[in-house]
PDB file of N, CA and C in Angstrom:
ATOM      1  N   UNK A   1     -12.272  28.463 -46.323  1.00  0.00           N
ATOM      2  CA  UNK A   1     -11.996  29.806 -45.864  1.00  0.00           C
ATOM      3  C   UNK A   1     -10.612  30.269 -46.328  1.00  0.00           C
ATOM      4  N   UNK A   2      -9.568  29.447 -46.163  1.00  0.00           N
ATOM      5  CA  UNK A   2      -8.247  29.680 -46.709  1.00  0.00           C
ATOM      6  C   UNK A   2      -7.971  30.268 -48.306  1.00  0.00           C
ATOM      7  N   UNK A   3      -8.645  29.239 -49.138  1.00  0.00           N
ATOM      8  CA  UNK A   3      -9.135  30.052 -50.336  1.00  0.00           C
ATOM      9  C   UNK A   3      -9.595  30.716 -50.399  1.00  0.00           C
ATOM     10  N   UNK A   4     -10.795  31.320 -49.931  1.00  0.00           N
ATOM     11  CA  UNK A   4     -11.466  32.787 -50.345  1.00  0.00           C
ATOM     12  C   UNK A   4     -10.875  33.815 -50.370  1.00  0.00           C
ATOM     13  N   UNK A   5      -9.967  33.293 -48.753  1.00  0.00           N
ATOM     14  CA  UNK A   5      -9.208  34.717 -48.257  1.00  0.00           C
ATOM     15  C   UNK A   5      -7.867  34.874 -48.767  1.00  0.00           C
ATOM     16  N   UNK A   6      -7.409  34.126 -49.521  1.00  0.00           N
ATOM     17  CA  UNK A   6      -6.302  33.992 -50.626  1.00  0.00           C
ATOM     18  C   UNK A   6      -6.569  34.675 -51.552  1.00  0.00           C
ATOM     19  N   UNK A   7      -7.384  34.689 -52.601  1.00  0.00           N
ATOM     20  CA  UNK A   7      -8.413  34.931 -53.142  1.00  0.00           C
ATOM     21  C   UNK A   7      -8.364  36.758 -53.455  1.00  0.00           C
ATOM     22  N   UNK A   8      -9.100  36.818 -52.446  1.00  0.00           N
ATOM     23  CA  UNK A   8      -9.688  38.044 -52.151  1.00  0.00           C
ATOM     24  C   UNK A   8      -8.095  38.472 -51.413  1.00  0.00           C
ATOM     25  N   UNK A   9      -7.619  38.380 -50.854  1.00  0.00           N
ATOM     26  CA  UNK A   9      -5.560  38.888 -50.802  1.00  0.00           C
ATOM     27  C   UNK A   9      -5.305  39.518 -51.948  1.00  0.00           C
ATOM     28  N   UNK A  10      -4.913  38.450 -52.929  1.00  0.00           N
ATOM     29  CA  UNK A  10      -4.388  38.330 -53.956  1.00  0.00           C
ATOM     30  C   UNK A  10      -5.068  39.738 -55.152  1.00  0.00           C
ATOM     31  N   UNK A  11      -5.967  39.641 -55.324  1.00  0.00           N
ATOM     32  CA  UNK A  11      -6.943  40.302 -56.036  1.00  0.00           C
ATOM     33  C   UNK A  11      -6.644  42.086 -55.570  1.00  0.00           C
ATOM     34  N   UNK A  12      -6.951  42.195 -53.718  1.00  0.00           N
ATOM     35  CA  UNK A  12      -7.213  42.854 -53.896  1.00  0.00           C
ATOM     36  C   UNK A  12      -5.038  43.522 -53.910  1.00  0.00           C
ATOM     37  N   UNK A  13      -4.024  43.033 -53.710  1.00  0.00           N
ATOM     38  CA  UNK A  13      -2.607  43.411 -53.730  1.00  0.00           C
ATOM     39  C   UNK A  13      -2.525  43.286 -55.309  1.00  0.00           C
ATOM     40  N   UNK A  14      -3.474  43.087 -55.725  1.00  0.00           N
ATOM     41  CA  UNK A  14      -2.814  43.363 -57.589  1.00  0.00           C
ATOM     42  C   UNK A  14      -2.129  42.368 -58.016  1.00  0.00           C
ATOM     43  N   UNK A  15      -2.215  41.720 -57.545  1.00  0.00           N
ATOM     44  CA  UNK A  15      -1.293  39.962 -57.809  1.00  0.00           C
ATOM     45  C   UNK A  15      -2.073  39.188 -59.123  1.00  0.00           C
ATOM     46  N   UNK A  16      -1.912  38.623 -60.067  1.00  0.00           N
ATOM     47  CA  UNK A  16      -2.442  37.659 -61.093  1.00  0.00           C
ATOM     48  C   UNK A  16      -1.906  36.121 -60.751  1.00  0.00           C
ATOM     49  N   UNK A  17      -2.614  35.597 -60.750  1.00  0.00           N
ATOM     50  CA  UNK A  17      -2.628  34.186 -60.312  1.00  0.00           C
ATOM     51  C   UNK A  17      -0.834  33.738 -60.538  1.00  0.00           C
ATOM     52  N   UNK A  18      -0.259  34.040 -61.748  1.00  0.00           N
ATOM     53  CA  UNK A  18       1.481  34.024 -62.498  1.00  0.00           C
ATOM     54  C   UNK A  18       2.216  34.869 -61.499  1.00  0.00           C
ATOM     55  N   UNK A  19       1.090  35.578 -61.084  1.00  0.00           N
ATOM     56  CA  UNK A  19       2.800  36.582 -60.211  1.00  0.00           C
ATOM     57  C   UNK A  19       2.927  36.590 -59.282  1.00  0.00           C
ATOM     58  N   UNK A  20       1.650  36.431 -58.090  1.00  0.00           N
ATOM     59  CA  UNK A  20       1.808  35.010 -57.236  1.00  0.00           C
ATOM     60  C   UNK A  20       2.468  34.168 -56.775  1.00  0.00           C
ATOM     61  N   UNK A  21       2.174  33.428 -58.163  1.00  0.00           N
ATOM     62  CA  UNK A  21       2.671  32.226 -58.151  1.00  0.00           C
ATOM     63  C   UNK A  21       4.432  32.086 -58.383  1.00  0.00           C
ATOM     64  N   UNK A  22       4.922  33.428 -58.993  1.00  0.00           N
ATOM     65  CA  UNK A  22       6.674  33.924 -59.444  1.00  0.00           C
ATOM     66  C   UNK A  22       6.857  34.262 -58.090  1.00  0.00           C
ATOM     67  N   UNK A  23       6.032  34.766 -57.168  1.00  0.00           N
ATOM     68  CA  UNK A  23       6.980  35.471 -56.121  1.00  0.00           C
ATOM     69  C   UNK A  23       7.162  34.303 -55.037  1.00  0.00           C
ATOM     70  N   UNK A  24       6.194  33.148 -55.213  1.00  0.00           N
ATOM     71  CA  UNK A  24       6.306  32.610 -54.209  1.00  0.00           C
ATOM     72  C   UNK A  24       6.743  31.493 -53.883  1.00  0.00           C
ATOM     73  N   UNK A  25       7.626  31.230 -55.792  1.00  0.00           N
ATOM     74  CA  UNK A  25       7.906  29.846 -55.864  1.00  0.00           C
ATOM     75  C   UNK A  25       7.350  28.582 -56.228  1.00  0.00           C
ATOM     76  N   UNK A  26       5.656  29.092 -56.999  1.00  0.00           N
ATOM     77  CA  UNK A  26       5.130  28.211 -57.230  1.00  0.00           C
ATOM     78  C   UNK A  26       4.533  27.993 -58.548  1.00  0.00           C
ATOM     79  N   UNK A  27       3.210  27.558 -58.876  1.00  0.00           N
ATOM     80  CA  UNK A  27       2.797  27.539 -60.558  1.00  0.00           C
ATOM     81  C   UNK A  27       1.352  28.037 -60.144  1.00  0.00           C
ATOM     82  N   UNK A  28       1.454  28.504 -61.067  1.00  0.00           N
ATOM     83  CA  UNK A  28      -0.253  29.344 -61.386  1.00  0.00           C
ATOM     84  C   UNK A  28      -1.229  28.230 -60.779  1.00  0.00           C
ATOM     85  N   UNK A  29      -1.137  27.297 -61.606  1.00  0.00           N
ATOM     86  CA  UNK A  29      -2.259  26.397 -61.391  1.00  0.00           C
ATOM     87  C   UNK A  29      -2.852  26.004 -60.095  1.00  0.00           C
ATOM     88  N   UNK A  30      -0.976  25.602 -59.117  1.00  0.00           N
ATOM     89  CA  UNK A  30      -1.144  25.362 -57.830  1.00  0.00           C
ATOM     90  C   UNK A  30      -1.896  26.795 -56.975  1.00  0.00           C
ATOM     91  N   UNK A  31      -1.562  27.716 -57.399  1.00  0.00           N
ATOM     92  CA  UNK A  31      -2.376  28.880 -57.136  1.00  0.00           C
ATOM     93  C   UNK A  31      -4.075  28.621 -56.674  1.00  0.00           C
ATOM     94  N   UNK A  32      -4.294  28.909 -57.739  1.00  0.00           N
ATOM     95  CA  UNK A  32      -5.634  28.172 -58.345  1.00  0.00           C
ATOM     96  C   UNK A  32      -6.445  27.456 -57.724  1.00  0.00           C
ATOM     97  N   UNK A  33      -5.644  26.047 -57.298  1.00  0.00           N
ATOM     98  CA  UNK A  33      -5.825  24.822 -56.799  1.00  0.00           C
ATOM     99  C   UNK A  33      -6.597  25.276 -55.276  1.00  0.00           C
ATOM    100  N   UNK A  34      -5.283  26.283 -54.736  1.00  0.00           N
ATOM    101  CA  UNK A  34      -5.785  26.634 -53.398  1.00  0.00           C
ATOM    102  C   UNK A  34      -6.453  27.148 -53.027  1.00  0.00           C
ATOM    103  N   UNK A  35      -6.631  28.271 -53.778  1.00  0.00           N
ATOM    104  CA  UNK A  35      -8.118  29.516 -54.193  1.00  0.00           C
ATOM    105  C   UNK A  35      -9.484  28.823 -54.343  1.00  0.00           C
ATOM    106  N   UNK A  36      -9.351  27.384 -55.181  1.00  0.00           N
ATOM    107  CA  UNK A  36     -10.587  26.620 -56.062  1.00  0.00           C
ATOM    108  C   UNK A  36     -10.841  25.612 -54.667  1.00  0.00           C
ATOM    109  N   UNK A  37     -10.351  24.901 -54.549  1.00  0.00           N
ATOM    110  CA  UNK A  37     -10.058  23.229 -53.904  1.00  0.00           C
ATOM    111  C   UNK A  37     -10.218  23.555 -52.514  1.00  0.00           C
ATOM    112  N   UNK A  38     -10.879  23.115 -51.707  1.00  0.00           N
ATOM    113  CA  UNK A  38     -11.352  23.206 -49.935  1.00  0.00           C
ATOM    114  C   UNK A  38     -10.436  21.930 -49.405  1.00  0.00           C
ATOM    115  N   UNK A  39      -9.740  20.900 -50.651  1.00  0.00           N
ATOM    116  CA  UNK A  39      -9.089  19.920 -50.408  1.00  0.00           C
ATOM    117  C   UNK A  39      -7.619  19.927 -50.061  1.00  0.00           C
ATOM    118  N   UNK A  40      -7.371  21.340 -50.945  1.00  0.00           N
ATOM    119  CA  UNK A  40      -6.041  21.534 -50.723  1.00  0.00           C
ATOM    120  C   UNK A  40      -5.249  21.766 -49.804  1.00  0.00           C
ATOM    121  N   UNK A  41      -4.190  21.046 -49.352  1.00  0.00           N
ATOM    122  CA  UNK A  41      -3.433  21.025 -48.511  1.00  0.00           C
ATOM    123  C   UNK A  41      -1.997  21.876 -48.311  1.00  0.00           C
ATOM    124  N   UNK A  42      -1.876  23.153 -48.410  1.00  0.00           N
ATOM    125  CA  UNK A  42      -0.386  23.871 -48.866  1.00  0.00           C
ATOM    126  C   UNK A  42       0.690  23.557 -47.487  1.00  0.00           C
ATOM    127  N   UNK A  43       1.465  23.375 -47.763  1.00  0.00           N
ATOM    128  CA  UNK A  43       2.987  23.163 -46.816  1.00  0.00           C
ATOM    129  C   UNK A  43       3.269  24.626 -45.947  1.00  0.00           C
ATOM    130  N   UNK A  44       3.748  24.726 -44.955  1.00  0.00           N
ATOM    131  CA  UNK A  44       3.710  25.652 -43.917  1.00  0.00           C
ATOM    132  C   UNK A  44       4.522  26.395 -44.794  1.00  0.00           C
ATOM    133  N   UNK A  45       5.426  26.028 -45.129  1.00  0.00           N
ATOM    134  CA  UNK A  45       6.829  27.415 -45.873  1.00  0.00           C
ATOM    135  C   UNK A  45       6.109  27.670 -47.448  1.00  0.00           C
ATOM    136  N   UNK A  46       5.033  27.569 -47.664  1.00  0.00           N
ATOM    137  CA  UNK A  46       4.179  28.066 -48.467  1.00  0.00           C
ATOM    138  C   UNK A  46       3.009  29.212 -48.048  1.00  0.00           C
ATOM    139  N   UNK A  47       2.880  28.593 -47.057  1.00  0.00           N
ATOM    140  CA  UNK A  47       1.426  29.677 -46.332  1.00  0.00           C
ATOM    141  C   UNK A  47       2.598  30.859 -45.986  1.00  0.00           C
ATOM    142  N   UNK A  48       3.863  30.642 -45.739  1.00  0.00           N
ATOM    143  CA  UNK A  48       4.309  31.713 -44.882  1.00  0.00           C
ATOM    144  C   UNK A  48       4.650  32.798 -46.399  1.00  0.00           C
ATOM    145  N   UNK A  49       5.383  31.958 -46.815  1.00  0.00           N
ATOM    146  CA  UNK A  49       5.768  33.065 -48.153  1.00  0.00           C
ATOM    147  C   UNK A  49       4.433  33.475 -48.357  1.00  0.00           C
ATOM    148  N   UNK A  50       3.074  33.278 -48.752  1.00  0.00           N
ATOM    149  CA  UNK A  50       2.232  33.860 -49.354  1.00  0.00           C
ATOM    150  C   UNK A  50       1.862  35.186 -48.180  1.00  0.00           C
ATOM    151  N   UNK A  51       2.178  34.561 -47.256  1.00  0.00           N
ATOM    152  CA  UNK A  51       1.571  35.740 -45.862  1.00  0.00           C
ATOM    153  C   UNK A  51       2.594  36.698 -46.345  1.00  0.00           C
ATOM    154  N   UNK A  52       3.241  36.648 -45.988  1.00  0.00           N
ATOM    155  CA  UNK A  52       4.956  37.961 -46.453  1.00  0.00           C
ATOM    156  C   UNK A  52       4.773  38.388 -47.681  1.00  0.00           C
ATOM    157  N   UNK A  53       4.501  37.689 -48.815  1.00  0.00           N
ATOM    158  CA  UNK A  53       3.914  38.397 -49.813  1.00  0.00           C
ATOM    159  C   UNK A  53       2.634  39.810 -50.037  1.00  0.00           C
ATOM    160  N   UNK A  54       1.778  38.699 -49.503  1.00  0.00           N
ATOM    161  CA  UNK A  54       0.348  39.443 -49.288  1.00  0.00           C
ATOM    162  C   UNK A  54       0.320  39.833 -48.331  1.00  0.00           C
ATOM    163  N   UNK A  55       1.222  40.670 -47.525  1.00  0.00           N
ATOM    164  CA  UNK A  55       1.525  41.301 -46.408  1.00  0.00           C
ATOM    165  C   UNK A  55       0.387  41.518 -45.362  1.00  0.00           C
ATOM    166  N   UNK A  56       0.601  40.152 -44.752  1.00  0.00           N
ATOM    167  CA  UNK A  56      -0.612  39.647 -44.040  1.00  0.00           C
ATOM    168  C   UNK A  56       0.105  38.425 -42.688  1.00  0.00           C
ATOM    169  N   UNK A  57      -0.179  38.264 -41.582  1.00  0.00           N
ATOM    170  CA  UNK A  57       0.146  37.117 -40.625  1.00  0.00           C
ATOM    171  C   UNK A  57      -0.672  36.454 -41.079  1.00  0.00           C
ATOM    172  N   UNK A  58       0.331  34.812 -40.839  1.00  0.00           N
ATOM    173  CA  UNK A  58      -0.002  33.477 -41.190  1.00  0.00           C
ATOM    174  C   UNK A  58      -1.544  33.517 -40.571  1.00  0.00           C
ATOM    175  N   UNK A  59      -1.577  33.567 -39.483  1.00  0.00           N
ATOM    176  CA  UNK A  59      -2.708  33.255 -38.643  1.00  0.00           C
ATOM    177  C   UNK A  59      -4.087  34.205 -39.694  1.00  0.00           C
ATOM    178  N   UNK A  60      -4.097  35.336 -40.024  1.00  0.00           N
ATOM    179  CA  UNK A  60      -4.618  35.542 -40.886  1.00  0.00           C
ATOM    180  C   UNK A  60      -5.130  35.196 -41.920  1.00  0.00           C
ATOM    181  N   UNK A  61      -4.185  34.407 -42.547  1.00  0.00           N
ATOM    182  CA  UNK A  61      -4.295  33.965 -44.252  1.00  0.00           C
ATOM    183  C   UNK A  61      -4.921  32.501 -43.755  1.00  0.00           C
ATOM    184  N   UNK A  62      -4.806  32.023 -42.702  1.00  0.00           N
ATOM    185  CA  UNK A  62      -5.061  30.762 -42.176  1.00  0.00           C
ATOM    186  C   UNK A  62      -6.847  30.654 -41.666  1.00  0.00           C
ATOM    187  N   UNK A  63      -7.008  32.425 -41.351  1.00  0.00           N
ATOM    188  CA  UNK A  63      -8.468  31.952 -40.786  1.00  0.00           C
ATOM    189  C   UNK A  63      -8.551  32.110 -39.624  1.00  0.00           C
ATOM    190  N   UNK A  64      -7.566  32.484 -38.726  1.00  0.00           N
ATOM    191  CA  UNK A  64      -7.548  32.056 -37.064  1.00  0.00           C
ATOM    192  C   UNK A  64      -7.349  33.065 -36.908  1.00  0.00           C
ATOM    193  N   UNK A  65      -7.122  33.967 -37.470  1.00  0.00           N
ATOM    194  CA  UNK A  65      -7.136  35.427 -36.687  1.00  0.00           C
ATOM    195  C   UNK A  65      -7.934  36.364 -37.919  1.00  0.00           C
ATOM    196  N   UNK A  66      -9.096  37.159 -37.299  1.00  0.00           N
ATOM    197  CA  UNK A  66     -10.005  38.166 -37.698  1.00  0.00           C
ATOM    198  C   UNK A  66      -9.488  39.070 -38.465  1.00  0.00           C
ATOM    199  N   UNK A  67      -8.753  39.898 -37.559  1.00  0.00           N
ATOM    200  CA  UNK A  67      -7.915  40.959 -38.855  1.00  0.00           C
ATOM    201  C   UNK A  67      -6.370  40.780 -39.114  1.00  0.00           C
ATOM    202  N   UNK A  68      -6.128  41.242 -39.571  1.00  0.00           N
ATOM    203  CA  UNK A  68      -4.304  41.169 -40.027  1.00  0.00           C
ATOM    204  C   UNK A  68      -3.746  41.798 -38.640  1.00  0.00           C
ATOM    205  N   UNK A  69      -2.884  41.650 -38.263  1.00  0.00           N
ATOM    206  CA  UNK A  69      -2.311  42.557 -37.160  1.00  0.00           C
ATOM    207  C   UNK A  69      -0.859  43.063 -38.074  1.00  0.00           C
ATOM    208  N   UNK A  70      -1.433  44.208 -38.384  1.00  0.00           N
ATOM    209  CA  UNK A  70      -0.535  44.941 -39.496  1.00  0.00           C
ATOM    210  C   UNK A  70       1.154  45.040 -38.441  1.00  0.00           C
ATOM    211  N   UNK A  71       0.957  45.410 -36.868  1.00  0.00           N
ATOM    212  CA  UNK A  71       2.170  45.681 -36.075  1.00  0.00           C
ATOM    213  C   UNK A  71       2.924  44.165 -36.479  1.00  0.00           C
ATOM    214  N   UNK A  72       2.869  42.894 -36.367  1.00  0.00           N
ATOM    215  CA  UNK A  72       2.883  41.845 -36.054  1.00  0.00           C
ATOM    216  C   UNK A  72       3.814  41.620 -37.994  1.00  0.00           C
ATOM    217  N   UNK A  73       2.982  41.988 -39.040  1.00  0.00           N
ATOM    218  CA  UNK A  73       3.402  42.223 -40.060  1.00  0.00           C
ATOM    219  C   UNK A  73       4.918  43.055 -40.151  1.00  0.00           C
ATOM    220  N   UNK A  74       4.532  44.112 -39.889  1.00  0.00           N
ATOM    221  CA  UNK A  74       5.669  45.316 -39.682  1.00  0.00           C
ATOM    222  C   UNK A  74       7.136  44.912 -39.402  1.00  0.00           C
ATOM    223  N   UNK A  75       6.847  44.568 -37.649  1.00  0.00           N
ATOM    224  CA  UNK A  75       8.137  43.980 -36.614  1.00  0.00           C
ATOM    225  C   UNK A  75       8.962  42.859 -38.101  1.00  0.00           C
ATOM    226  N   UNK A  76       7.826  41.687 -38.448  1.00  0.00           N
ATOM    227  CA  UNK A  76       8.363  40.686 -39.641  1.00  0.00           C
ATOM    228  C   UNK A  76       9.246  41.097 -40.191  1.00  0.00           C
ATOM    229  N   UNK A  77       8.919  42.181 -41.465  1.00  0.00           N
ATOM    230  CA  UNK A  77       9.562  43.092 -42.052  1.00  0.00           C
ATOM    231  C   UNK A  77      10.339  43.535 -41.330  1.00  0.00           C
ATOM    232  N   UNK A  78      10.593  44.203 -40.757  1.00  0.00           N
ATOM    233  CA  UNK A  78      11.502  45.223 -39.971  1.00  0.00           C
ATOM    234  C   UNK A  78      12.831  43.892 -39.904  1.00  0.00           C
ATOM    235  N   UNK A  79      12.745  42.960 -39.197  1.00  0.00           N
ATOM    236  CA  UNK A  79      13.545  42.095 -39.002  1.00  0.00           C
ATOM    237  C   UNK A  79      14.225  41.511 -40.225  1.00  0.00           C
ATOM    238  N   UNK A  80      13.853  41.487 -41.081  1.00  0.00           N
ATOM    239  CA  UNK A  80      14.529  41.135 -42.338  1.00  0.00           C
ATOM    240  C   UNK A  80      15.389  42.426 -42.952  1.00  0.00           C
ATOM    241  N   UNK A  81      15.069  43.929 -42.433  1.00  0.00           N
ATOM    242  CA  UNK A  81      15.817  44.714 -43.087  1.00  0.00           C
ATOM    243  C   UNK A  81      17.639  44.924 -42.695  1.00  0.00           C
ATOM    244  N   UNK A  82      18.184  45.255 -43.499  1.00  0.00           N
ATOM    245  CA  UNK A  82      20.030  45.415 -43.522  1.00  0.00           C
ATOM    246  C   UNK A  82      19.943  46.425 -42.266  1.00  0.00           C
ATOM    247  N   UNK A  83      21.363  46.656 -41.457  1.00  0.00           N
ATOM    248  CA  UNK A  83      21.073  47.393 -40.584  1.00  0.00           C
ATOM    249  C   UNK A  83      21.201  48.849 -41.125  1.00  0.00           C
ATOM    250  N   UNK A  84      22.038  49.197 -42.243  1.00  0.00           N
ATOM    251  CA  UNK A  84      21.528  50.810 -42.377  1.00  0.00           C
ATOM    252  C   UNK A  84      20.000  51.024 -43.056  1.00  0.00           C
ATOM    253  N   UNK A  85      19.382  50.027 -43.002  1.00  0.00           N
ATOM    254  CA  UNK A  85      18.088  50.584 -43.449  1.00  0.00           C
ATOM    255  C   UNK A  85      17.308  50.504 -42.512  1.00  0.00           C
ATOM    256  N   UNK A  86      17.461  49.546 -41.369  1.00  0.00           N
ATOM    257  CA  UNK A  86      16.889  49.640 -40.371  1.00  0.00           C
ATOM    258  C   UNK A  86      17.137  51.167 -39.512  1.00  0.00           C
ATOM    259  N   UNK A  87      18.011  51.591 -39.516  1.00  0.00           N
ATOM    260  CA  UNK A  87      19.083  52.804 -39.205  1.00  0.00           C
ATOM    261  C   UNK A  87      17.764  53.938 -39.898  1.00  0.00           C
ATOM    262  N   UNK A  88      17.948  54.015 -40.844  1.00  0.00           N
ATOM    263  CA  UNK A  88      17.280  54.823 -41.712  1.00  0.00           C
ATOM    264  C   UNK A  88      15.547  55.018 -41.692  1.00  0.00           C
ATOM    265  N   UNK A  89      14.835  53.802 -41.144  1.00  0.00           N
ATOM    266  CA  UNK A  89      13.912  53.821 -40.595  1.00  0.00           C
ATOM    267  C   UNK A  89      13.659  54.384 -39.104  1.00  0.00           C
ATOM    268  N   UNK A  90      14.589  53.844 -38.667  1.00  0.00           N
ATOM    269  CA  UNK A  90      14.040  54.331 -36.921  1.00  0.00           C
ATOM    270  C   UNK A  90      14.308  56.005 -36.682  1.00  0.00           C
ATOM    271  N   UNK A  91      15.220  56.349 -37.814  1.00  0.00           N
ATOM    272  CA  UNK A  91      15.443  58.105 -38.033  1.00  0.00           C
ATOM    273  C   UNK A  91      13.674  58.805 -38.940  1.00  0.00           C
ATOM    274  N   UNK A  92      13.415  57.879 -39.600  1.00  0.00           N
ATOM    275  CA  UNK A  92      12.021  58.441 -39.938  1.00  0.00           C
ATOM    276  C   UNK A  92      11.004  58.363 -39.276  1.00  0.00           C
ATOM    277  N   UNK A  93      10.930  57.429 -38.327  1.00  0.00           N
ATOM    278  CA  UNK A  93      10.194  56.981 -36.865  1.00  0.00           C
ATOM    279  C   UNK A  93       9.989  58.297 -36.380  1.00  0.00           C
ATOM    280  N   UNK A  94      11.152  58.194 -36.080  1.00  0.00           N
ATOM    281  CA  UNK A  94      11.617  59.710 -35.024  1.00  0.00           C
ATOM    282  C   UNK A  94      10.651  61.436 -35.713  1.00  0.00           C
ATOM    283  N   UNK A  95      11.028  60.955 -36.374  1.00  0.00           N
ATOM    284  CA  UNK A  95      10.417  62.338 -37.447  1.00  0.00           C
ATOM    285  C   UNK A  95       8.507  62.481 -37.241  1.00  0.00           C
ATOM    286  N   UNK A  96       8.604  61.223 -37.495  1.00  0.00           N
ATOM    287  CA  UNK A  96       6.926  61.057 -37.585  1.00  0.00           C
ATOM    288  C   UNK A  96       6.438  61.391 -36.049  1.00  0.00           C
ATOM    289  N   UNK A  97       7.215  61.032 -35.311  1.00  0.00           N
ATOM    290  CA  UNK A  97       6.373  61.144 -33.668  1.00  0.00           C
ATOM    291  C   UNK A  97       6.547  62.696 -33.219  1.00  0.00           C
ATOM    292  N   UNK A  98       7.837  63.159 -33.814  1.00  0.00           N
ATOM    293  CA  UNK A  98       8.141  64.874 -34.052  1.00  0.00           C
ATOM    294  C   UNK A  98       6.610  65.494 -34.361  1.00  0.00           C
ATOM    295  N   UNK A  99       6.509  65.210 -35.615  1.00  0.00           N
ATOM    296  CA  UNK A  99       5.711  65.867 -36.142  1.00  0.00           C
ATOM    297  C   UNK A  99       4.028  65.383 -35.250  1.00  0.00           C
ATOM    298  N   UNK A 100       4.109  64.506 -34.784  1.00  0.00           N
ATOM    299  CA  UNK A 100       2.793  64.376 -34.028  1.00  0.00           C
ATOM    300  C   UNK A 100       2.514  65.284 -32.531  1.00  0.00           C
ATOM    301  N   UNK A 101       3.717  65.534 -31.946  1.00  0.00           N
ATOM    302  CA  UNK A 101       3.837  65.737 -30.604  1.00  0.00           C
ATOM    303  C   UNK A 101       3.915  67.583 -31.450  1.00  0.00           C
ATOM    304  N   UNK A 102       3.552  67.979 -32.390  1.00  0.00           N
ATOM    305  CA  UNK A 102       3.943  69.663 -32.880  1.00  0.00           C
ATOM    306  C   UNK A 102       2.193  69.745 -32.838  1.00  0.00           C
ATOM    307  N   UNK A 103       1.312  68.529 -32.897  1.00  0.00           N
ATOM    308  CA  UNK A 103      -0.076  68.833 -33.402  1.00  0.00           C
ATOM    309  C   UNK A 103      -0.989  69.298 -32.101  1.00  0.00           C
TER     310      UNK A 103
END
């Protein structure tokens, strides 16, 4: 299951097995391996980079959870951003709920 849904990630984020494999620190082949092989075993700080990549929760890419929980994704992101960009987001936040509460 881990492969398929790697797989089908990858494919459908526009990723080629090489670029993947560049963003995430690894080799095509090992790519491959995990996509192909039901044997394969990937290391936790591997599943995670590929999740953050393929902008997806671990639990997702893992099989244990049904859909992506895109919020759960987001917060991830969000936490890694500098604080004036975080700054700069929560001002476009603002905007967006503006414009909802005008409808």
């Amino acid at each position: 299951m881990f492969g398929e849904r790697l797989k089908s990630l990858r494919k459908k984020r526009g990723f080629t097995l090489q670029s993947l494999a560049d963003k995430v620190g690894s080799t095509k082949s090992y790519i491959w391996e995990l996509e192909n092989k039901p044997s394969a075993n990937p290391k936790a700080d591997l599943v995670g980079k590929l999740a953050k990549e393929l902008k997806v929760t671990i639990d997702y890419l893992l099989g244990t959870e049904d859909e992506s929980d895109e919020e759960s994704v987001f917060f991830r992101e969000y936490t890694q951003l500098s604080a004036p960009n975080k700054k700069q987001l929560s001002k476009f936040m603002r905007l967006l709920t503006e414009e909802e509460d005008d409808d």
